[in-house]
N, C-alpha and C. Protein backbone atom coordinates (compact mmCIF):
# COMPACT_ATOMS: atom_id res chain seq x y z
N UNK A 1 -0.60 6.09 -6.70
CA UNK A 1 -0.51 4.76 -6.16
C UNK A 1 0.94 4.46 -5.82
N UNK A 2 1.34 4.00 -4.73
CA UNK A 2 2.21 3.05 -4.94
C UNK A 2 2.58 1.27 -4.21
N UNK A 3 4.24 0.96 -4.55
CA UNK A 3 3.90 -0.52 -4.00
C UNK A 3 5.12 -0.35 -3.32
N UNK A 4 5.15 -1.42 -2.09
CA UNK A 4 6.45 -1.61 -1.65
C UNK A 4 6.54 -3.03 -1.63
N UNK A 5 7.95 -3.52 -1.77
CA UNK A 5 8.34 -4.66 -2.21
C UNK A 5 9.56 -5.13 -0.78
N UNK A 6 9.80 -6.50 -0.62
CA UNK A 6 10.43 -6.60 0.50
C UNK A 6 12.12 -6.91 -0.18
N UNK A 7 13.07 -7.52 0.04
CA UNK A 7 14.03 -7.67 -0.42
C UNK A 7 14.46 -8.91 -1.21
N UNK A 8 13.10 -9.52 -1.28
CA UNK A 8 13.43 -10.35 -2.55
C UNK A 8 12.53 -10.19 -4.03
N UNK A 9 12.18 -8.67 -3.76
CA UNK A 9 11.46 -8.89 -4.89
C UNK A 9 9.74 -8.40 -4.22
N UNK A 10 9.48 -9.42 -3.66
CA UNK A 10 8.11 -9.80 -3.66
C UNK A 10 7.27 -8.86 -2.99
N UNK A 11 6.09 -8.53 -3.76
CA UNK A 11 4.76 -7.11 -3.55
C UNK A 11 4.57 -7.90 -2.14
N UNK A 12 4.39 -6.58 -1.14
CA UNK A 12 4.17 -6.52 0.15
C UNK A 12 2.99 -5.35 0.58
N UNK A 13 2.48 -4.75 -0.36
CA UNK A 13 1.41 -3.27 0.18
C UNK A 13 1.30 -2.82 -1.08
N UNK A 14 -0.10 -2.59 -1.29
CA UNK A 14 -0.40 -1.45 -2.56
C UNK A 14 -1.36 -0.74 -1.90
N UNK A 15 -1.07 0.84 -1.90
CA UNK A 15 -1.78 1.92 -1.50
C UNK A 15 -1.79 2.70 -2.60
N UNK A 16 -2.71 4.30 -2.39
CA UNK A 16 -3.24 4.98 -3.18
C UNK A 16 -3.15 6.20 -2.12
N UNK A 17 -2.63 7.78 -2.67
CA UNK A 17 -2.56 8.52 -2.00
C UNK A 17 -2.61 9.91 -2.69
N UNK A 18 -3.68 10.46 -2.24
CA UNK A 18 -3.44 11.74 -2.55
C UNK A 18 -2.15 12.68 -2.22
N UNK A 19 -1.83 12.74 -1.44
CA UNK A 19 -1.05 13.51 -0.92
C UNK A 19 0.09 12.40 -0.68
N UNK A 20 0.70 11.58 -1.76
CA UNK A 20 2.01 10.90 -1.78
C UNK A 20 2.97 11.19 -0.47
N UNK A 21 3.67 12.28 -0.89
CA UNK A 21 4.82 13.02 0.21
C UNK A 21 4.54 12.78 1.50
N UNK A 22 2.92 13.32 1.88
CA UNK A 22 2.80 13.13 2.98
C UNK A 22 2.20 11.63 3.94
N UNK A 23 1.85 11.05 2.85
CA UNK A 23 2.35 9.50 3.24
C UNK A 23 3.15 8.58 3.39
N UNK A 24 4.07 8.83 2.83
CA UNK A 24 5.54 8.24 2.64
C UNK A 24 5.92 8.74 3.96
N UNK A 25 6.18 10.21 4.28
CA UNK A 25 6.73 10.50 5.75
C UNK A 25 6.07 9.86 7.09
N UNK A 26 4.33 9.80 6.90
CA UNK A 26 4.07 9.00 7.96
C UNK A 26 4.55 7.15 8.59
N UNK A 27 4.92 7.01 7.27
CA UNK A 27 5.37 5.69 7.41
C UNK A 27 6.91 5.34 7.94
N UNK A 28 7.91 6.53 7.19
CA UNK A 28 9.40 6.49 7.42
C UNK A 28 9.64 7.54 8.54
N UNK A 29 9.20 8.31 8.86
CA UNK A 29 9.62 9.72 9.80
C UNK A 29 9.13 9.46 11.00
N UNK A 30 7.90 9.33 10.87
CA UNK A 30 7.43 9.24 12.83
C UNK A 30 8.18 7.91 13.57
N UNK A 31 7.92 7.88 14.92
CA UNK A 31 8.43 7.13 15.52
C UNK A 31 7.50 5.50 14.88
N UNK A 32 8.11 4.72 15.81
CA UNK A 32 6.90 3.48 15.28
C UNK A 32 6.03 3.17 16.28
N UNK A 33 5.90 3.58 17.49
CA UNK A 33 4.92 3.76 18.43
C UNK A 33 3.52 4.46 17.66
N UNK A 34 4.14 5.25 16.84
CA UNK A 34 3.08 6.20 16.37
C UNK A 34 1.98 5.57 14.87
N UNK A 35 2.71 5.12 15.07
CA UNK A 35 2.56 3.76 13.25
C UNK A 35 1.02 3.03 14.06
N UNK A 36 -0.06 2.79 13.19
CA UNK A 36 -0.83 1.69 13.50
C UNK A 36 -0.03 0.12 13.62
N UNK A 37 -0.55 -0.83 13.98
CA UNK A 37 -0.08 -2.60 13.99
C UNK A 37 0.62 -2.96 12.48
N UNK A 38 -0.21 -2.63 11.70
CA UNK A 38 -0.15 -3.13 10.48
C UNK A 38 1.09 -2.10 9.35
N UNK A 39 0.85 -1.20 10.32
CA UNK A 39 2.63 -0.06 9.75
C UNK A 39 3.91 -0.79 10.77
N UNK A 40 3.76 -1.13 11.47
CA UNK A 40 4.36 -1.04 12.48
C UNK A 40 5.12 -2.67 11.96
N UNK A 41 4.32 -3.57 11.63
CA UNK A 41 4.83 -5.06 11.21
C UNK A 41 5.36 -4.47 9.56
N UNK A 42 4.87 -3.95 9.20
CA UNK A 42 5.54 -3.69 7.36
C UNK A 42 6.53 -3.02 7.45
N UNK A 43 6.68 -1.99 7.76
CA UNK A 43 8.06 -0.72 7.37
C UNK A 43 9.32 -1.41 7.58
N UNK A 44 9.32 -2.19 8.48
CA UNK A 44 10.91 -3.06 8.81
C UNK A 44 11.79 -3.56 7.36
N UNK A 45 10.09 -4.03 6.71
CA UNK A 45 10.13 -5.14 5.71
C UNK A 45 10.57 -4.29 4.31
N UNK A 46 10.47 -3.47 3.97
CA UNK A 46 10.40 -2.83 3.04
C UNK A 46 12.09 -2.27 2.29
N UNK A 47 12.05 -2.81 1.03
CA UNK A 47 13.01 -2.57 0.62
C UNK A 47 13.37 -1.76 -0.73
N UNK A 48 12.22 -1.43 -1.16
CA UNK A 48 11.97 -0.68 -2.56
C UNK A 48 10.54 -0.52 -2.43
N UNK A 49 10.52 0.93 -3.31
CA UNK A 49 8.96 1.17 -3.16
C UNK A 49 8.97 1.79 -4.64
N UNK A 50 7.81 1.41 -5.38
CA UNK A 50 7.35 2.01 -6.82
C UNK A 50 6.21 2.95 -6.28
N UNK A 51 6.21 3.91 -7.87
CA UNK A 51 5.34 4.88 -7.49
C UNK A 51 4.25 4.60 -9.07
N UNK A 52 3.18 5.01 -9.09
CA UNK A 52 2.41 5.28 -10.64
C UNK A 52 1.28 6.48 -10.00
N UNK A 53 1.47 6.99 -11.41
CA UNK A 53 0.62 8.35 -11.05
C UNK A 53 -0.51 7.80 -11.98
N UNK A 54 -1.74 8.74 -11.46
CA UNK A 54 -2.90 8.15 -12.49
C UNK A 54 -3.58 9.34 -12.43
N UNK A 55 -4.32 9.50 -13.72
CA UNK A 55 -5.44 10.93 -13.93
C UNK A 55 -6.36 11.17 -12.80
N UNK A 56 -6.76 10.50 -12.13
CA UNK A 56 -7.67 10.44 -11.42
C UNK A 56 -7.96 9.51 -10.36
N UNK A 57 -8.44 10.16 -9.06
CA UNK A 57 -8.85 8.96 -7.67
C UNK A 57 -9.12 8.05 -8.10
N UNK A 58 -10.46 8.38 -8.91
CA UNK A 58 -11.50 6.98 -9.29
C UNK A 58 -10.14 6.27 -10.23
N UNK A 59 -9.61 6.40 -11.22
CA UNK A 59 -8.96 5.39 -11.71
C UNK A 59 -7.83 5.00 -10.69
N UNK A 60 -7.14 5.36 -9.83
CA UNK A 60 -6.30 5.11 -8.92
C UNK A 60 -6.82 4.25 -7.77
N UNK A 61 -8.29 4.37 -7.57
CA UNK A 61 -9.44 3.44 -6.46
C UNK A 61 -9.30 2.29 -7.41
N UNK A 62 -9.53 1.90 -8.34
CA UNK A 62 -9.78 0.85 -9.60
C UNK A 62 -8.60 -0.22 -9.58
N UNK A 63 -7.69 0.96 -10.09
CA UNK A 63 -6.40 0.09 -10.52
C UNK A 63 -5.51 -0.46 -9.43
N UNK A 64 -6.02 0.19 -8.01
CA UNK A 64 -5.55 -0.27 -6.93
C UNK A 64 -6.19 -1.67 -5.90
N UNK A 65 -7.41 -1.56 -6.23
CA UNK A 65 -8.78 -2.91 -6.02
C UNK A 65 -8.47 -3.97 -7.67
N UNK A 66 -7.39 -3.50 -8.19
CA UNK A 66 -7.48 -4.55 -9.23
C UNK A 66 -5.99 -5.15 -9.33
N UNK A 67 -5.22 -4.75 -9.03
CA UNK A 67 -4.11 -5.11 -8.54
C UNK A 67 -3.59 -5.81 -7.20
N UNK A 68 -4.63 -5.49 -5.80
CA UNK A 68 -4.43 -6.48 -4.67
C UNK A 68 -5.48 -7.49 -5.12
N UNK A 69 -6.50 -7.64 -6.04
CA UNK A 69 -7.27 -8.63 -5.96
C UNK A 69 -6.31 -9.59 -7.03
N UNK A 70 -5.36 -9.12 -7.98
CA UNK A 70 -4.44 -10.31 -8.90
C UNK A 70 -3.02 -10.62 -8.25
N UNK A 71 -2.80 -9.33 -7.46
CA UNK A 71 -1.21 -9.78 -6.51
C UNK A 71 -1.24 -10.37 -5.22
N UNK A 72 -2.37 -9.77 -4.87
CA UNK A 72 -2.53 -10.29 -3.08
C UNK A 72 -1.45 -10.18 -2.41
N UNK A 73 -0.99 -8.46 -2.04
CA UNK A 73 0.26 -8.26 -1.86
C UNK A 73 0.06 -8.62 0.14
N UNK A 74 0.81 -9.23 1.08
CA UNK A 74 0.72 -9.86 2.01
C UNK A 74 -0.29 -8.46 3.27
N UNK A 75 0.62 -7.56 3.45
CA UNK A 75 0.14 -6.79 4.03
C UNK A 75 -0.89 -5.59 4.02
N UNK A 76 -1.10 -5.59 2.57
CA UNK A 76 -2.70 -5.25 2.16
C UNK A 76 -3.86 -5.78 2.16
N UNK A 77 -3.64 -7.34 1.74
CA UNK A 77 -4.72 -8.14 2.54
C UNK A 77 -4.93 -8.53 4.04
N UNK A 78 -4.04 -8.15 4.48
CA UNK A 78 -4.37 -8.06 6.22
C UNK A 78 -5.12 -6.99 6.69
N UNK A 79 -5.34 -6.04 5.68
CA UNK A 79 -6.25 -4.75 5.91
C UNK A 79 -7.51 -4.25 5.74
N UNK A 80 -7.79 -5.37 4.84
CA UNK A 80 -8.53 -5.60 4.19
C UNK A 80 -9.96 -7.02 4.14
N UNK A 81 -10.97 -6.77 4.01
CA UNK A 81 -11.47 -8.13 3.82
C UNK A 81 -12.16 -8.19 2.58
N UNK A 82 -12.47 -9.52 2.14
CA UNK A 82 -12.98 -9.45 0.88
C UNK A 82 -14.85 -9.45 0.44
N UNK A 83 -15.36 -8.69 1.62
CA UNK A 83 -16.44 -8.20 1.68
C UNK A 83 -16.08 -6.46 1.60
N UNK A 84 -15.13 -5.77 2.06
CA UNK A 84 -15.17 -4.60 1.26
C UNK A 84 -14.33 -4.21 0.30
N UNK A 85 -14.18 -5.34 -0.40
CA UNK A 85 -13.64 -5.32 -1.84
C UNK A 85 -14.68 -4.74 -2.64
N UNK A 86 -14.77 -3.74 -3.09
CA UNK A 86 -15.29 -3.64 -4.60
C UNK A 86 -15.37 -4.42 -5.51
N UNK A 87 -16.24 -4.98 -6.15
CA UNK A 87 -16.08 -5.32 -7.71
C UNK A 87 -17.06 -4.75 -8.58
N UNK A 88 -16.91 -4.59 -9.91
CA UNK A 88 -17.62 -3.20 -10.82
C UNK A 88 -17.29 -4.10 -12.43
């Protein structure tokens, strides 16, 4: 999992990634033409990014649907609607 935060602090995106490394580069390395809308309005913004590792997808799917549903980080709920939210 991780989060990126803008420069005052405040949660802006919580994702979940298998392949970390190679998500992080799609976001910072390619051009921004190449970025979807919603990469393309965030990456500017971004000023620190946390990382947490977890045993497993399923707990990393969990703790990641349980964390934008208590932070409501700005640009994850733009991705999102709250009909394909999970709840369990």
């Amino acid at each position: 999992m991780y989060s990126f935060f803008d420069v005052r602090g405040k949660l802006i995106y919580i994702g979940k990634s298998v392949r970390l490394r190679q998500r992080m580069l799609s976001y910072f390395s390619t051009s921004r033409a190449a970025l979807d809308y919603r990469a393309q309005r965030m990456t500017p913004g971004i000023d620190r990014a946390e990382f947490r590792k977890t045993p497993s997808e399923l707990l990393a799917l969990l703790l990641e649907d349980h964390l934008i549903k208590r932070r409501n980080p700005v640009h994850t709920s733009d991705s999102r609607s709250t009909n394909a939210t999970s709840t369990f």
